[in-house]
Protein backbone atom coordinates (compact mmCIF):
# COMPACT_ATOMS: atom_id res chain seq x y z
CA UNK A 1 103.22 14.03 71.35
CA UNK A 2 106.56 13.46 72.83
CA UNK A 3 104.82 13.31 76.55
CA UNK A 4 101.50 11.11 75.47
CA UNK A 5 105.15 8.01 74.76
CA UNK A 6 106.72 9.04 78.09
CA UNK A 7 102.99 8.51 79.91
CA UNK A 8 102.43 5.50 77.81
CA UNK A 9 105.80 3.89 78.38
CA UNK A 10 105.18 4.80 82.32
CA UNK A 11 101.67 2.85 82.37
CA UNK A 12 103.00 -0.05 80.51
CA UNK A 13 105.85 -0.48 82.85
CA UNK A 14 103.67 0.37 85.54
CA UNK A 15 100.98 -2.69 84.73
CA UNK A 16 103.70 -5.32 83.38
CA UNK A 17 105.65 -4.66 86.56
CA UNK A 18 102.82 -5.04 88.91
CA UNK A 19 102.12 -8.47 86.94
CA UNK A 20 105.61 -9.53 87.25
CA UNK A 21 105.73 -9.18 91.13
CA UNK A 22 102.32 -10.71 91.51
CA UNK A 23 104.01 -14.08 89.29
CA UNK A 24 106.97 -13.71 91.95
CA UNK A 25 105.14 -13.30 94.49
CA UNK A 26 102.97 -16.30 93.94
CA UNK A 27 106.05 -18.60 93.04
CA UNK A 28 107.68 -17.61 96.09
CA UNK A 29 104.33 -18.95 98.24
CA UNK A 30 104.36 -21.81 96.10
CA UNK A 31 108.07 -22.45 97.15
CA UNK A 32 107.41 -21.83 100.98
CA UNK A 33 104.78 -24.45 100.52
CA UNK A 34 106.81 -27.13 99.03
CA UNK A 35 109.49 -26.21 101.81
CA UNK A 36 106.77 -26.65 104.63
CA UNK A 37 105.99 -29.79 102.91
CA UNK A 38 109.04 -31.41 102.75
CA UNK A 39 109.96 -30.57 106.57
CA UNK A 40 106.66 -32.11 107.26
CA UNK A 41 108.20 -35.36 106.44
CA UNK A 42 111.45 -34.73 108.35
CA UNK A 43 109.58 -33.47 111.03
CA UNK A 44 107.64 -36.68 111.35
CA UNK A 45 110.77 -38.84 110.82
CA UNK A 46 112.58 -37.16 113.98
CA UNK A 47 109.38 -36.83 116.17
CA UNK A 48 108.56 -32.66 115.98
CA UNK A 49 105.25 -31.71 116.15
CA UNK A 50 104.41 -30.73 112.49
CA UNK A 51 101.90 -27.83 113.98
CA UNK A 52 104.46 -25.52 114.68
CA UNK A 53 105.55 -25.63 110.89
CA UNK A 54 102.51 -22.93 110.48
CA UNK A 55 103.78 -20.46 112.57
CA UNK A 56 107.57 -20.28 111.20
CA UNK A 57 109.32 -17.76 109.08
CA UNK A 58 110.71 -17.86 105.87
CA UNK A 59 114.21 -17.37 107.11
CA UNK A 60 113.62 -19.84 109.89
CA UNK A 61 112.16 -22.66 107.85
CA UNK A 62 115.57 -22.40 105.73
CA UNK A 63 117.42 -22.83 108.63
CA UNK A 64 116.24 -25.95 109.24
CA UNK A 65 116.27 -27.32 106.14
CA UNK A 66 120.01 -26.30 106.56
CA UNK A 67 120.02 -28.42 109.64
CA UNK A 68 118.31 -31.21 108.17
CA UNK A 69 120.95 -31.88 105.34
CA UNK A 70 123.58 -31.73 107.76
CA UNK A 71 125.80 -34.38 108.87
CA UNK A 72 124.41 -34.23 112.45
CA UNK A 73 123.40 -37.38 114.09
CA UNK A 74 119.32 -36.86 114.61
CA UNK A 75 119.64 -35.93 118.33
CA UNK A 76 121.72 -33.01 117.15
CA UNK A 77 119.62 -32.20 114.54
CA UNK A 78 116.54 -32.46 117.09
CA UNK A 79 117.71 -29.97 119.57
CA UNK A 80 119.22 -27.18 116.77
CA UNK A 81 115.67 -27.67 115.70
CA UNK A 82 113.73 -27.14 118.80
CA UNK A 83 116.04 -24.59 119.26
CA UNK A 84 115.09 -22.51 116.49
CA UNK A 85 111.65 -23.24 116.75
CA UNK A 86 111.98 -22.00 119.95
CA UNK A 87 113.05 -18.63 118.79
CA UNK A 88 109.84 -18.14 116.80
């Protein structure tokens, strides 16, 4: 009896976890996306192509949006973002 709980317990927390990363999972796309979207618009503001927004990481995308609520005049802002772009 004792090991038809443990097996249970196992498949339960086996299924609920698998549900719980799939939620993260799609929260964190649905994040990246509203990221990507609101670069768009600073990306339009400062004249970047707002292609290359498809091919940048996660990491990279923060980044900028580090750079962009800086205190950097826009040239400076430009060129730390062409440069990271750049890195892709």
């Amino acid at each position: 009896m004792k090991f038809s709980f443990t097996t249970a317990a196992t498949i339960a927390a086996l299924t609920f976890g698998g549900v719980a990363i799939a939620q993260s999972t799609s929260e964190m796309g649905q994040g990246y996306d509203m990221l990507q979207t609101a670069l768009a618009t600073d990306f339009e503001q400062m004249g970047i192509p707002t292609d290359t927004l498809d091919n940048l990481t996660l990491g990279q995308i923060a980044a900028i949006k580090a750079v962009v609520e800086s205190e950097d005049g826009d040239s400076q802002k430009r060129g730390q973002i062409e440069a990271i772009i750049a890195n892709n």
